[in-house]
Protein backbone atom coordinates (compact mmCIF):
# COMPACT_ATOMS: atom_id res chain seq x y z
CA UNK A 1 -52.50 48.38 -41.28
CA UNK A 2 -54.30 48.53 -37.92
CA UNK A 3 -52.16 45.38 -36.71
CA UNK A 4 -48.89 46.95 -38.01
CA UNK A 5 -49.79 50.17 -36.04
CA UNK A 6 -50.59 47.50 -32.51
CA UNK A 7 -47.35 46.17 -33.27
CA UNK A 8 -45.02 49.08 -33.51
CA UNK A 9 -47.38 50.28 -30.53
CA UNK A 10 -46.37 47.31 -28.47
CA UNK A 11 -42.93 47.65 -28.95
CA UNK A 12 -42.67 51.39 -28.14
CA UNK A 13 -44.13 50.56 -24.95
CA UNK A 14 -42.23 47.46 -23.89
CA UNK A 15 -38.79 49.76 -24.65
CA UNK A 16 -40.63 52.51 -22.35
CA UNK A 17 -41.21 49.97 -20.20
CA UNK A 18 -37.70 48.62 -19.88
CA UNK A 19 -35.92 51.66 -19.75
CA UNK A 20 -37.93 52.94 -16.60
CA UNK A 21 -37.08 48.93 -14.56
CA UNK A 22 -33.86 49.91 -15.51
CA UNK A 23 -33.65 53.32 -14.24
CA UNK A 24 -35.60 52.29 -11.08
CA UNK A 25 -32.94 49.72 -9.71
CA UNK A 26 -30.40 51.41 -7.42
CA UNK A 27 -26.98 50.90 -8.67
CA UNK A 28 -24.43 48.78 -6.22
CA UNK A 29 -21.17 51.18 -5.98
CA UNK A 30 -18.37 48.79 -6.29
CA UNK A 31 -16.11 50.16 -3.97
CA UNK A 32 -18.11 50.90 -1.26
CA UNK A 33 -16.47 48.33 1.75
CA UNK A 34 -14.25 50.81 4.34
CA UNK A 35 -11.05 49.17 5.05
CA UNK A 36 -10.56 48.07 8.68
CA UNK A 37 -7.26 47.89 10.13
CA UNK A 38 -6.30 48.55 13.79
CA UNK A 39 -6.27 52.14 13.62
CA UNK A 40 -8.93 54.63 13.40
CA UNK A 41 -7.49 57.66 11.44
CA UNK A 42 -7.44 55.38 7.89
CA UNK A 43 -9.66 57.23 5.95
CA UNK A 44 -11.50 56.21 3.16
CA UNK A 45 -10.51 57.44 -0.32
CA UNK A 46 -13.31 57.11 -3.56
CA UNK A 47 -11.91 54.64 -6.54
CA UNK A 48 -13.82 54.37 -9.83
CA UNK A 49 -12.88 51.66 -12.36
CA UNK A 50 -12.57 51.54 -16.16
CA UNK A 51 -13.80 49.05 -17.66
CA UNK A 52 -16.36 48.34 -15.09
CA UNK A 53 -16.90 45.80 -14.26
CA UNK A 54 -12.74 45.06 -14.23
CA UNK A 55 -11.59 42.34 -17.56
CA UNK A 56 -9.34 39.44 -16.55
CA UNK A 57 -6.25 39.79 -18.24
CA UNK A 58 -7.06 43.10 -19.78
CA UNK A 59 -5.82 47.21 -18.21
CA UNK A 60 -8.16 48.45 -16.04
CA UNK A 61 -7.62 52.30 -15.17
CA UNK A 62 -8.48 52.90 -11.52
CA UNK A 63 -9.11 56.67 -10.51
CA UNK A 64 -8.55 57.66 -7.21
CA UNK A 65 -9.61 60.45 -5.26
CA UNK A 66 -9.98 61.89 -1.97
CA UNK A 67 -9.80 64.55 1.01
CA UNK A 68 -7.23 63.10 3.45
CA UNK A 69 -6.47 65.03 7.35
CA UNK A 70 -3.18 63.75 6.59
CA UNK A 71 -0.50 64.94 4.24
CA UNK A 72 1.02 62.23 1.04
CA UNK A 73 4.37 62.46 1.35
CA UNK A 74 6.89 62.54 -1.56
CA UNK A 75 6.94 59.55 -2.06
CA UNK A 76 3.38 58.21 -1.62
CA UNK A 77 1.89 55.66 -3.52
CA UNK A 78 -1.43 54.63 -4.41
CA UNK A 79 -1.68 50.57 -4.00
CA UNK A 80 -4.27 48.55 -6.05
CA UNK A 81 -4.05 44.69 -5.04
CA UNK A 82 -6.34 41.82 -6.04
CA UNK A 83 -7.39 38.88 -3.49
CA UNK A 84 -8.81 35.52 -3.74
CA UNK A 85 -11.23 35.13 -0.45
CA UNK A 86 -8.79 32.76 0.49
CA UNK A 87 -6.52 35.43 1.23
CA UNK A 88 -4.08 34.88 -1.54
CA UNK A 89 -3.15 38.08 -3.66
CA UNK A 90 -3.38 37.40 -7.58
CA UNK A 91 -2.45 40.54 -9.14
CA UNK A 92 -2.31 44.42 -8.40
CA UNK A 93 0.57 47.00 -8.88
CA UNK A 94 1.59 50.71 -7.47
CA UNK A 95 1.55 54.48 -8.85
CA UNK A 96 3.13 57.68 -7.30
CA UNK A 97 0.44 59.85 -5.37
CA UNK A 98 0.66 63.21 -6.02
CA UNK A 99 2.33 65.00 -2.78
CA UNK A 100 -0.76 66.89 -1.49
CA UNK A 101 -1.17 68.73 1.95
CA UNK A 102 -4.19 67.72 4.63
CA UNK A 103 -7.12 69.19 3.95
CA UNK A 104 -6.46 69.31 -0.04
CA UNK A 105 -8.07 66.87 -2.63
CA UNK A 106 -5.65 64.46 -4.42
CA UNK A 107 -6.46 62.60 -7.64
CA UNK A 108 -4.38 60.15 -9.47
CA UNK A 109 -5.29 57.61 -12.38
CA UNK A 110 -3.28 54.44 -12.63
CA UNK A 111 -3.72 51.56 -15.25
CA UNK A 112 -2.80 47.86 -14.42
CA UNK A 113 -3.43 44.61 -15.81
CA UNK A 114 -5.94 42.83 -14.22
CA UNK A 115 -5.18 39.40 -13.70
CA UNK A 116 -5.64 36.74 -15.85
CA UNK A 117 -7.50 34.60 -13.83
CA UNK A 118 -10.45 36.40 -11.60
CA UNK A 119 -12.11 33.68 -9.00
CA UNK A 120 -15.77 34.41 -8.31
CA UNK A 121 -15.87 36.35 -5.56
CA UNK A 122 -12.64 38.59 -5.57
CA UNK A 123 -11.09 40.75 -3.45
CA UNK A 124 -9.66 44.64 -4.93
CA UNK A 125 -8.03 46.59 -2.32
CA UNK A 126 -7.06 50.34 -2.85
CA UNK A 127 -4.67 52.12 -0.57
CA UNK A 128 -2.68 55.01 -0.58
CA UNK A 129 0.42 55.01 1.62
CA UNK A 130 2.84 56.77 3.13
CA UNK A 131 5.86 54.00 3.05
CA UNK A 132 9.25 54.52 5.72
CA UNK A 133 12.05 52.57 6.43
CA UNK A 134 11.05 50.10 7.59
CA UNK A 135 8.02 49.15 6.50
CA UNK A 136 5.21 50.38 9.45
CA UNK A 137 1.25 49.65 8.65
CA UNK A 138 0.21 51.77 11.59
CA UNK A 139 1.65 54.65 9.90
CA UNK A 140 1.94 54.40 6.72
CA UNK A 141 -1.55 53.34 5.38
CA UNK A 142 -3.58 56.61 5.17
CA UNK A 143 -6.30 56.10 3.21
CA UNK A 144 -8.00 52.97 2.00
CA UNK A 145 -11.29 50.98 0.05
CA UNK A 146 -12.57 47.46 -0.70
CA UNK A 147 -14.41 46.17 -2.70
CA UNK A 148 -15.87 42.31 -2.89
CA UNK A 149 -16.87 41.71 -6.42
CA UNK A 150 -18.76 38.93 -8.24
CA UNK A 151 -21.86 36.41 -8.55
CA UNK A 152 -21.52 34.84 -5.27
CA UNK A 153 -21.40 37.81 -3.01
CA UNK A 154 -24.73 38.44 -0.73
CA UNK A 155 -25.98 42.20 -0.17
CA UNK A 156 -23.42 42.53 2.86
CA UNK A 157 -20.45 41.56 1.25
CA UNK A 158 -18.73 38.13 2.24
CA UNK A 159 -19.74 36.48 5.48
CA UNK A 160 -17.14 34.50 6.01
CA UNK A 161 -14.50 32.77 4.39
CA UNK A 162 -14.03 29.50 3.23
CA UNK A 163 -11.25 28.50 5.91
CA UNK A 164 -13.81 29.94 8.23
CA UNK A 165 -11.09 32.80 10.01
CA UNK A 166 -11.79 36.92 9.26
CA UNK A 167 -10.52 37.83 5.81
CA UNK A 168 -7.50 38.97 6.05
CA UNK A 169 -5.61 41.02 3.21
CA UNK A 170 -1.96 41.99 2.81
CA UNK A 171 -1.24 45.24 1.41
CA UNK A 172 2.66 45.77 0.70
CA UNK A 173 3.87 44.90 4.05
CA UNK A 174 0.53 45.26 6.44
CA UNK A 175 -2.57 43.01 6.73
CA UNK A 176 -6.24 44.53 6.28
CA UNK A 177 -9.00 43.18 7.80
CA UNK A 178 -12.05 43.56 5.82
């Protein structure tokens, strides 16, 4: 009885135990990398992902919100794209933005299939835009958020890339520099 009772002791205390390590460790916010381009009104928008982390080959609902200075136009879109570090996009897709006045917040889901094939690390890019005729990435990019994902990524993100230039990412028709 008494080593029944030690037992079920034991393991109450190792799930205690377990539950509090995993409470303790801080959790890495996937899309937490600001977008860099050559202009400094881009703001940066907040993207959450469902499933996370993102399924090759499966949807994946990305929900995107934010408080932009500048207006979405009618015709704004929100931009998801996915990158191999070697700069080559593998998947991504568009959804209409809401029209929303500066100052106001804007929120849009959109679901995608992610593709089928994720390399380890990976590049997701979220932008909302502002897209004229022609296409102009100093104006129409008006908020935008990385994020480097997978098992080979340090605490700072990608240092450099394999081909050993910055990373560069094409969004529609504009490059990103993350």
């Amino acid at each position: 009885m008494n080593r029944l009772l030690f037992i079920h002791l034991f393991l109450l205390v190792a799930l205690f135990v377990t539950n509090a390590v995993n409470a303790a460790v801080p959790k890495k916010k996937l899309f937490d990398q600001r977008c860099r381009i050559d202009r400094t009104n881009v703001e940066k928008i907040f993207v959450s992902v469902n499933p996370d982390p993102v399924v090759a080959g499966k949807n994946v609902t990305f929900s995107v919100s934010g408080f932009l200075s500048q207006d979405i136009a009618d015709n704004g879109e929100v931009r998801v794209s996915f990158f191999s570090v070697l700069e080559t996009q593998i998947g991504g897709g568009s959804a209409p933005a809401p029209p929303t006045k500066a100052e106001n917040t804007f929120s849009v889901d959109t679901t995608l299939e992610a593709p089928a094939l994720l390399p380890d690390p990976y590049i997701m890019q979220v932008v909302v835009v502002n897209p004229n005729d022609p296409a102009d990435p100093q104006k129409d990019i008006i908020g935008c958020i990385g994020a480097v994902v997978g098992t080979n990524v340090g605490p700072g993100g990608l240092e450099s890339p394999p081909n050993g230039s910055a990373n560069k990412i094409a969004v529609g028709d504009s490059f990103l520099v993350l």
